[in-house]
Protein backbone atom coordinates (compact mmCIF):
# COMPACT_ATOMS: atom_id res chain seq x y z
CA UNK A 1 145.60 76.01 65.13
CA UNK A 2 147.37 76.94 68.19
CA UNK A 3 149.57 74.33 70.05
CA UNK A 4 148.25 74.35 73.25
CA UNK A 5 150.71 71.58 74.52
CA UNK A 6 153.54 74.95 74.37
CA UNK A 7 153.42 77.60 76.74
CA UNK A 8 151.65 78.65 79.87
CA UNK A 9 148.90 75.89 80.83
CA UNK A 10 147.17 78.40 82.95
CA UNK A 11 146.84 81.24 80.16
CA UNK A 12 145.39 78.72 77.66
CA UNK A 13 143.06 77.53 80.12
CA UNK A 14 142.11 81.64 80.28
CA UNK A 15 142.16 82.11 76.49
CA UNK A 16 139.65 78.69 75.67
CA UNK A 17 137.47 79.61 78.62
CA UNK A 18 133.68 78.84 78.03
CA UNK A 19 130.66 77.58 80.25
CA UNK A 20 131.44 73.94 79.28
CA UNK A 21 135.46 74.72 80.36
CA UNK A 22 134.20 76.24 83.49
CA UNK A 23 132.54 73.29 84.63
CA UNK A 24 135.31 70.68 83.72
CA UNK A 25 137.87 72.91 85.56
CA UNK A 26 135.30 73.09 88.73
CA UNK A 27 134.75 69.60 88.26
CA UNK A 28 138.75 68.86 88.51
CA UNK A 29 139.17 71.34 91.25
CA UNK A 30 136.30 69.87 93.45
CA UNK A 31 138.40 66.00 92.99
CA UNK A 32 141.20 68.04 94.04
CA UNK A 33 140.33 69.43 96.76
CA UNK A 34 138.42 66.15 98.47
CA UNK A 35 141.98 64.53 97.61
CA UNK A 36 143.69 67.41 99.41
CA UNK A 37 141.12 67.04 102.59
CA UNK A 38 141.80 63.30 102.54
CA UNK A 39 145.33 63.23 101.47
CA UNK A 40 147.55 61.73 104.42
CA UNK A 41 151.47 61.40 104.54
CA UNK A 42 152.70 58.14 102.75
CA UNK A 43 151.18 55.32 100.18
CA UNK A 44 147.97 56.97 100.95
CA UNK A 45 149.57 60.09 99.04
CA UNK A 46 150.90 58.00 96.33
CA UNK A 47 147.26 56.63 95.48
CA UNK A 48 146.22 60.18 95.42
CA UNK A 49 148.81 61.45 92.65
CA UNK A 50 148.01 57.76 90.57
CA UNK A 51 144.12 58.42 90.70
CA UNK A 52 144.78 62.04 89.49
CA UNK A 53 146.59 60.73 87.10
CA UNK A 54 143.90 58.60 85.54
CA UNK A 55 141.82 61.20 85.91
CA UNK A 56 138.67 60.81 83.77
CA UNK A 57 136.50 63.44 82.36
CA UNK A 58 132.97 63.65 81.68
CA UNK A 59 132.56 66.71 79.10
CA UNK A 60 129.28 68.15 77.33
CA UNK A 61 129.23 71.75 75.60
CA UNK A 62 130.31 73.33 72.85
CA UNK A 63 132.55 70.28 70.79
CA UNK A 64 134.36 73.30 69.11
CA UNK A 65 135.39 74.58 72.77
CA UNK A 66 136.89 70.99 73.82
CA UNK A 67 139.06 70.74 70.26
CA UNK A 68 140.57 73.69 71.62
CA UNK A 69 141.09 72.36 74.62
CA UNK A 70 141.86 68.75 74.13
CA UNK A 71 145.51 68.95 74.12
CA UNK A 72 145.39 70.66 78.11
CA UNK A 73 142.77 68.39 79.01
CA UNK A 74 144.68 64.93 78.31
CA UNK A 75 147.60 66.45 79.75
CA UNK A 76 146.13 66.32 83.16
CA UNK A 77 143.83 63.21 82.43
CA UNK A 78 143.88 60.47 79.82
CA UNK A 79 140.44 59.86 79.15
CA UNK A 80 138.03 62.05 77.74
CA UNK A 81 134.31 60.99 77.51
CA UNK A 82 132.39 63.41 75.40
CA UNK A 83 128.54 63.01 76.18
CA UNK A 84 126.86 66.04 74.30
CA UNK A 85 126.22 69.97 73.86
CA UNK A 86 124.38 70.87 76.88
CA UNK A 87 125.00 69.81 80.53
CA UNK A 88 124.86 66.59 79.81
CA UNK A 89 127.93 65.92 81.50
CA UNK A 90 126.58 66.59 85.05
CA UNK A 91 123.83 64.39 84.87
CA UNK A 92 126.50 61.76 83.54
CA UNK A 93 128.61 62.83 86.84
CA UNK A 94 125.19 62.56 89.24
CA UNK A 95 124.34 59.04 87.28
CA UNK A 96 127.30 57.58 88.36
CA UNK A 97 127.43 58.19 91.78
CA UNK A 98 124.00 56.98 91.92
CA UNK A 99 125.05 53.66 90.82
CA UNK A 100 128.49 53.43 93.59
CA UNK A 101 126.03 54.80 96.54
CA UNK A 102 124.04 51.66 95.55
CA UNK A 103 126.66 49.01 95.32
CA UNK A 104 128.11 50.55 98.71
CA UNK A 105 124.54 49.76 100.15
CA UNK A 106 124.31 46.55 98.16
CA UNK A 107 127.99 45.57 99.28
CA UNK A 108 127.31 46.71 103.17
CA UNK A 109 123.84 44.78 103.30
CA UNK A 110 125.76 41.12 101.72
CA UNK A 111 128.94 41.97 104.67
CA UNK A 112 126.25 42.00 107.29
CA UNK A 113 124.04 39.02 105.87
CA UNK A 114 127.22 37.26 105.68
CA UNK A 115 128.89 37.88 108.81
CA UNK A 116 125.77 37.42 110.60
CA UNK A 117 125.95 34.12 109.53
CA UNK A 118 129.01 33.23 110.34
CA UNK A 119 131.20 33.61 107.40
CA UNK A 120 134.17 35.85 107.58
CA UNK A 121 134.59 38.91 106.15
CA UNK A 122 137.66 37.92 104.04
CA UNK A 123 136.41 35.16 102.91
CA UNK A 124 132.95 37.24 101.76
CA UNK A 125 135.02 40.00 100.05
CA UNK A 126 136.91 36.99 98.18
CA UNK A 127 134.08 35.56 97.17
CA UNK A 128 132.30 38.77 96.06
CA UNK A 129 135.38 40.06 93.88
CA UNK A 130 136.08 36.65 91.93
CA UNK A 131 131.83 36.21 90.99
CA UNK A 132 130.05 38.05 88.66
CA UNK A 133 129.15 40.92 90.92
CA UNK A 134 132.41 41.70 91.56
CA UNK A 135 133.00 45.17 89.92
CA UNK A 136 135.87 46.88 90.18
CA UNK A 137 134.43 49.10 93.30
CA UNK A 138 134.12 45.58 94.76
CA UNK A 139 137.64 44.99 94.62
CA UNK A 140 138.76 48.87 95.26
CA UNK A 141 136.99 48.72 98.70
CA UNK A 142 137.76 45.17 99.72
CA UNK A 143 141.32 46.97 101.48
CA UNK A 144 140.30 49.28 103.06
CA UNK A 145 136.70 46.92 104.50
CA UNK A 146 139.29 44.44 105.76
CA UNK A 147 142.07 47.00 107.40
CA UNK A 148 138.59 48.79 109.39
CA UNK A 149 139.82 51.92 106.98
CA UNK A 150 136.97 54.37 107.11
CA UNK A 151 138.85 57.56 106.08
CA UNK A 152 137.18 59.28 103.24
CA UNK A 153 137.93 58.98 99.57
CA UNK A 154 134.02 60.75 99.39
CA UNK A 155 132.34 61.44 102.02
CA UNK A 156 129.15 60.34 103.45
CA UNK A 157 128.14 63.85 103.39
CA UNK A 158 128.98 64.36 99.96
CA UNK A 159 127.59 61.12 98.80
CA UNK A 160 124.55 62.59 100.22
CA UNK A 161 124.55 65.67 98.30
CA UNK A 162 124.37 63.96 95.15
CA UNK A 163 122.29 61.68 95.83
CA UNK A 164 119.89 65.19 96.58
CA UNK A 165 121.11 66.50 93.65
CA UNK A 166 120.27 63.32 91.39
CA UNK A 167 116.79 63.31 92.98
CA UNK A 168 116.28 66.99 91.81
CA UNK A 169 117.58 66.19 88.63
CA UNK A 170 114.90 63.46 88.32
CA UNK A 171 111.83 65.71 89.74
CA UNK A 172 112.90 68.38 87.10
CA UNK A 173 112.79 65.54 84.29
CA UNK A 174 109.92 63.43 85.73
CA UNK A 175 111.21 59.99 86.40
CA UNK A 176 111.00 58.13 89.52
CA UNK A 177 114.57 56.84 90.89
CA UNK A 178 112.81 54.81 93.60
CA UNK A 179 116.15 53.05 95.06
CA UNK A 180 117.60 56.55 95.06
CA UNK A 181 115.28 58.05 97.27
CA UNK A 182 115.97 54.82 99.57
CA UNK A 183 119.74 55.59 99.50
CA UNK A 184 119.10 59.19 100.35
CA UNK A 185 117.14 57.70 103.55
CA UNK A 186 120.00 55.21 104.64
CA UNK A 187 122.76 57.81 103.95
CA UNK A 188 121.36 60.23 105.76
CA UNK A 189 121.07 57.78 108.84
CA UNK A 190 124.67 56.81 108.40
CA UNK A 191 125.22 61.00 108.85
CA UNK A 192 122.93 61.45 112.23
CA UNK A 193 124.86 58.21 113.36
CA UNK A 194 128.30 59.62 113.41
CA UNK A 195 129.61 58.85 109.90
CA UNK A 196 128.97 62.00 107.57
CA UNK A 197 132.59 62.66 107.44
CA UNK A 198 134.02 58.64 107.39
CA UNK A 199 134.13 57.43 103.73
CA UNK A 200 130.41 56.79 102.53
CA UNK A 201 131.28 53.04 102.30
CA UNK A 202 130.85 53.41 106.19
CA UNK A 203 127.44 52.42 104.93
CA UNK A 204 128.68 49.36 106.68
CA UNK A 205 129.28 50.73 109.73
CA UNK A 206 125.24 51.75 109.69
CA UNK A 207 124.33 48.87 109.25
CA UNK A 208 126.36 46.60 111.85
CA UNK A 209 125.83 48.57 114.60
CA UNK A 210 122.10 48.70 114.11
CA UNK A 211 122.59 44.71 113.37
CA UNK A 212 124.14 44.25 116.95
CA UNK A 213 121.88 46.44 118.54
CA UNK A 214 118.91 44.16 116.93
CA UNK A 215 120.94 41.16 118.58
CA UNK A 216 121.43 42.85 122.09
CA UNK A 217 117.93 44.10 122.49
């Protein structure tokens, strides 16, 4: 078998090119590029080369295809999560947004129950990331909730897109993702209301300013 750890990376990437490939390498290329758009000067551009460097991929297709392409594939990312021979893998991709567009809601709605109440917002993001809903998105946003940071590792716009794309996914299968269509409703608010471009946990922002207009009117 050929080493492909030896010799031009982009010329074995041509030579093991398949469907299954294609996608991974479109895949990589779209994380790139929202890393690119986002990117700014500075420890902001540090966390950008250390989360492509954990870069994690999601691969379904042709298991003969990804032995040949293994070697290239860790060498960009470490972890390689092989989920079956069709396009399982984008469903896998569309799955897990799903599940951070609803903790970003879930997270937003607890800030603003909180607050509202009087508790700080420090002191509710401490809380939340010690208990036992404190997932590691808990603790990855807490940061940038507490510095006001809305600048986009994903977009609002793009959150929205796959939240579409999820929900066509599940009309073409025939299962009801009732909280999805709910998050395709409140994203798309958060959009009209200034924030398609501000990361999509601006989900907050949604939902404070219509919680202090409720107050003022």
């Amino acid at each position: 078998m050929e080493d492909l750890t030896k010799g031009s990376l982009v010329r074995h990437l041509m030579k093991t090119t398949s469907f299954m490939l294609v996608t991974m390498v479109f895949q990589t290329l779209y994380f790139l590029v929202d890393l690119y758009w986002v990117g700014r000067l500075g420890k902001e551009a540090v966390a950008g080369v250390g989360v492509a460097g954990n870069l994690t991929f999601i691969v379904s297709g042709d298991p003969e295809t990804l032995d040949r392409a293994e070697a290239v594939l860790r060498a960009i990312g470490p972890t390689i999560h092989y989920v079956g021979g069709g396009e399982q893998a984008r469903t896998v991709k569309l799955a897990i947004n799903l599940m951070i567009a609803g903790l970003a809601q879930l997270m937003s709605e607890a800030l603003v129950l909180g607050e509202a109440a009087g508790v700080s917002k420090e002191d509710l993001l401490e809380v939340m990331g010690s208990s036992a809903a404190g997932a590691p998105f808990v603790k990855y946003k807490t940061g940038p909730l507490l510095d006001d940071d809305f600048s986009a590792t994903f977009t609002t716009a793009l959150m929205e897109k796959d939240i579409d794309l999820a929900l066509a996914a599940a009309d073409e299968t025939g299962v009801e993702l009732p909280v999805a269509r709910q998050l395709k409703g409140l994203l798309h608010m958060a959009i009209e209301g200034g924030y398609g471009d501000d990361d999509f946990i601006a989900l907050y922002l949604q939902l404070r300013n219509a919680a202090t207009k409720e107050v003022v009117r």
